[in-house]
C-alpha atoms as a PDB file:
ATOM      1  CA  UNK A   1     156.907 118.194 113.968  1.00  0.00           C
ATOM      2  CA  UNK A   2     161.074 117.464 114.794  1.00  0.00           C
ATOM      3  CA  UNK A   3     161.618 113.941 116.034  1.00  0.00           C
ATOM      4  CA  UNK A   4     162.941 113.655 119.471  1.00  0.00           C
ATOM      5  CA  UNK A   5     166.240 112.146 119.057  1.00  0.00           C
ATOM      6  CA  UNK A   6     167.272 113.045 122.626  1.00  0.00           C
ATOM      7  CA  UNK A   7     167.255 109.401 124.786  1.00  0.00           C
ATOM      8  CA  UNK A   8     166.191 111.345 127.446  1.00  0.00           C
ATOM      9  CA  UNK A   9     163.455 112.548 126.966  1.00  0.00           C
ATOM     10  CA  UNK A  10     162.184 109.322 125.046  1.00  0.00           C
ATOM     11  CA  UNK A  11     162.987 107.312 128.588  1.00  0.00           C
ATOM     12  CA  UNK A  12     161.019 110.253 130.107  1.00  0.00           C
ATOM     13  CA  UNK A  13     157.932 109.691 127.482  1.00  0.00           C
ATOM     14  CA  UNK A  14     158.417 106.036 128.033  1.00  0.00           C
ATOM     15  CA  UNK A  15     158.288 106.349 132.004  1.00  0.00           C
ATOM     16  CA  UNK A  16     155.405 108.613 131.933  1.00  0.00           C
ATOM     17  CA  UNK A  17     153.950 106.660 129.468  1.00  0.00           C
ATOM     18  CA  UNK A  18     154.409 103.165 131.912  1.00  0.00           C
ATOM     19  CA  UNK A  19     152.869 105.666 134.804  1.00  0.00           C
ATOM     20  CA  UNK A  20     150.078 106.143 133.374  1.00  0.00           C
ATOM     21  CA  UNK A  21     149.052 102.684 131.219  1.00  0.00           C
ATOM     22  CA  UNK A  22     148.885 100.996 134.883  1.00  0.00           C
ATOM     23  CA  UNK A  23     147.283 104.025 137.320  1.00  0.00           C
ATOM     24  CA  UNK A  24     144.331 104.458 134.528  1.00  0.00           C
ATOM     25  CA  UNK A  25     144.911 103.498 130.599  1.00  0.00           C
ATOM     26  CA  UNK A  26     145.338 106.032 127.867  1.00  0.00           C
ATOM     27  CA  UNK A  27     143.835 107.075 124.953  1.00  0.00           C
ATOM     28  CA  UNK A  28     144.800 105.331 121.915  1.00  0.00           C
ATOM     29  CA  UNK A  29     145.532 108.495 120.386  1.00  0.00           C
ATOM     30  CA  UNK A  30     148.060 109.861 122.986  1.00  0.00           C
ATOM     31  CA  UNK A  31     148.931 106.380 123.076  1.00  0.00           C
ATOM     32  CA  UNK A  32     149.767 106.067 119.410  1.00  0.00           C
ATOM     33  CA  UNK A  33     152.044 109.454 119.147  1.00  0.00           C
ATOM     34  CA  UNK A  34     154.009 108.692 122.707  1.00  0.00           C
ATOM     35  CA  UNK A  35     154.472 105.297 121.415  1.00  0.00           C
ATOM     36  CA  UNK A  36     156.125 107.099 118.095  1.00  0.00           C
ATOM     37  CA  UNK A  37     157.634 109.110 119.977  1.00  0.00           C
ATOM     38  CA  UNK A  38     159.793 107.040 121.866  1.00  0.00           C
ATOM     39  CA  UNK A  39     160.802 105.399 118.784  1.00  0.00           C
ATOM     40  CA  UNK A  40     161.947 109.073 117.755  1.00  0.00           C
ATOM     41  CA  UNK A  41     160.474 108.665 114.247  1.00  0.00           C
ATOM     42  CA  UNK A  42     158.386 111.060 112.636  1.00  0.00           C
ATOM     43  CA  UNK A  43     154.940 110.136 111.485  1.00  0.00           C
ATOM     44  CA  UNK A  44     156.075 108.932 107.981  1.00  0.00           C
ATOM     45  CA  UNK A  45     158.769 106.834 109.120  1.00  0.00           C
ATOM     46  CA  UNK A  46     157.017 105.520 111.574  1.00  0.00           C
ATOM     47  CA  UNK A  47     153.935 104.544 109.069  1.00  0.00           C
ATOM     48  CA  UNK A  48     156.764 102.967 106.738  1.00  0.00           C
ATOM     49  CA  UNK A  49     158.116 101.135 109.642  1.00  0.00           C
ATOM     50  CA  UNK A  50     154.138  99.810 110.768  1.00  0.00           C
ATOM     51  CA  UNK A  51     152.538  99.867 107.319  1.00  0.00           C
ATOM     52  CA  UNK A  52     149.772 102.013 107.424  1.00  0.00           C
ATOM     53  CA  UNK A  53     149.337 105.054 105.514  1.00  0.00           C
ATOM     54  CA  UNK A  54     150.047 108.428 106.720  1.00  0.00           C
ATOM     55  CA  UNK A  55     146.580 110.232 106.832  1.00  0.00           C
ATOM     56  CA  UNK A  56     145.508 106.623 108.760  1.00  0.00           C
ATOM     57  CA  UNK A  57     148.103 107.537 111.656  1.00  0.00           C
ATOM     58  CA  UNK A  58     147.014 111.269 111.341  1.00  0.00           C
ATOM     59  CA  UNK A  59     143.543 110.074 112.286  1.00  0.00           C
ATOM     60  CA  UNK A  60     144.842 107.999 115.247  1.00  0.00           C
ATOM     61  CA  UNK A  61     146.497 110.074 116.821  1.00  0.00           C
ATOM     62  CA  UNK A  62     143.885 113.133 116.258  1.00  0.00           C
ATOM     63  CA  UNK A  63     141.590 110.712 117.489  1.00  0.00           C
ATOM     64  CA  UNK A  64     139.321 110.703 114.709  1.00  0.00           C
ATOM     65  CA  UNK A  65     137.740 108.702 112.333  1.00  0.00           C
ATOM     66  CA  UNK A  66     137.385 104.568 112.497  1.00  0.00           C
ATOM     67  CA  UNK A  67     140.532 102.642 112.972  1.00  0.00           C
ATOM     68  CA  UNK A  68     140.112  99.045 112.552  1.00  0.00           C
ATOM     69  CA  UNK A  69     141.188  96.450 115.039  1.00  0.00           C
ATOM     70  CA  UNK A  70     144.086  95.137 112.169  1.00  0.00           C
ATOM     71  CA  UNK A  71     145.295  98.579 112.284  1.00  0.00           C
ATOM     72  CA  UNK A  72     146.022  99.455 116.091  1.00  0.00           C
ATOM     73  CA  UNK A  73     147.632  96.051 115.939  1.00  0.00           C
ATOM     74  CA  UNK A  74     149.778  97.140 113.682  1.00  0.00           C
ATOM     75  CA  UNK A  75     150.829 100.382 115.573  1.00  0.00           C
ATOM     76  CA  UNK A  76     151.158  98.297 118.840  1.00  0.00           C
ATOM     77  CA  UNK A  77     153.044  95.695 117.596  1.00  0.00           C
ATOM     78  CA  UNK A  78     156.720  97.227 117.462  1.00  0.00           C
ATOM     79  CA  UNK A  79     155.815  97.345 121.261  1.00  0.00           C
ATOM     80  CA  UNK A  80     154.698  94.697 122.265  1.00  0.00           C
ATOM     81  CA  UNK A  81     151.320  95.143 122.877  1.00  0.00           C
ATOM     82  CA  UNK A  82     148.383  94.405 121.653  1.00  0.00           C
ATOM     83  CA  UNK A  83     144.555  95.623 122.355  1.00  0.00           C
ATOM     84  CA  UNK A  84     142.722  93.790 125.538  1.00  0.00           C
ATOM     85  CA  UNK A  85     139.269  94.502 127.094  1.00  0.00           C
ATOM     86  CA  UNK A  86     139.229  95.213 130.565  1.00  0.00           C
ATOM     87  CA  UNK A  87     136.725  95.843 133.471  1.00  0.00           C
ATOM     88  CA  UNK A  88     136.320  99.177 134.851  1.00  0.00           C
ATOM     89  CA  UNK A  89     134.610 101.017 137.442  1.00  0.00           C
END
């Protein structure tokens, strides 16, 4: 997939992004590649730039498989975020 290296549309994925973390959350797997996104790397340089492996992030942001706590850290981090549990409903 091309890396978005228009600033436009990353401040549009960013914004949309924002929108929707405080309305209702988002999955950590859309999460993970708008997050990547707005960095406009692709998924290797962005698992260089984290250090996790490629087929880790491929599982993220599929949504599959079992990602360890350690790990989302890791992807959040760049962000400044970092996992929290909240009340809902």
């Amino acid at each position: 997939m091309a890396k978005l290296r228009d600033k436009d549309k990353r401040n549009q994925i960013r914004h949309e992004l924002d929108v929707r973390l405080d309305a209702s959350g988002v999955p950590v797997a859309e999460l993970s590649k708008s997050l990547r996104k707005m960095l406009g790397k692709d998924q290797v340089e962005f698992c260089q730039m984290v250090g996790i492996s490629l087929s880790t992030l491929r599982k993220i942001e599929q949504g599959r498989g079992n990602v360890t706590v350690a790990t989302l850290d890791k992807v959040l981090a760049p962000f400044g975020l970092s996992l929290a549990v909240v009340r809902y409903g």
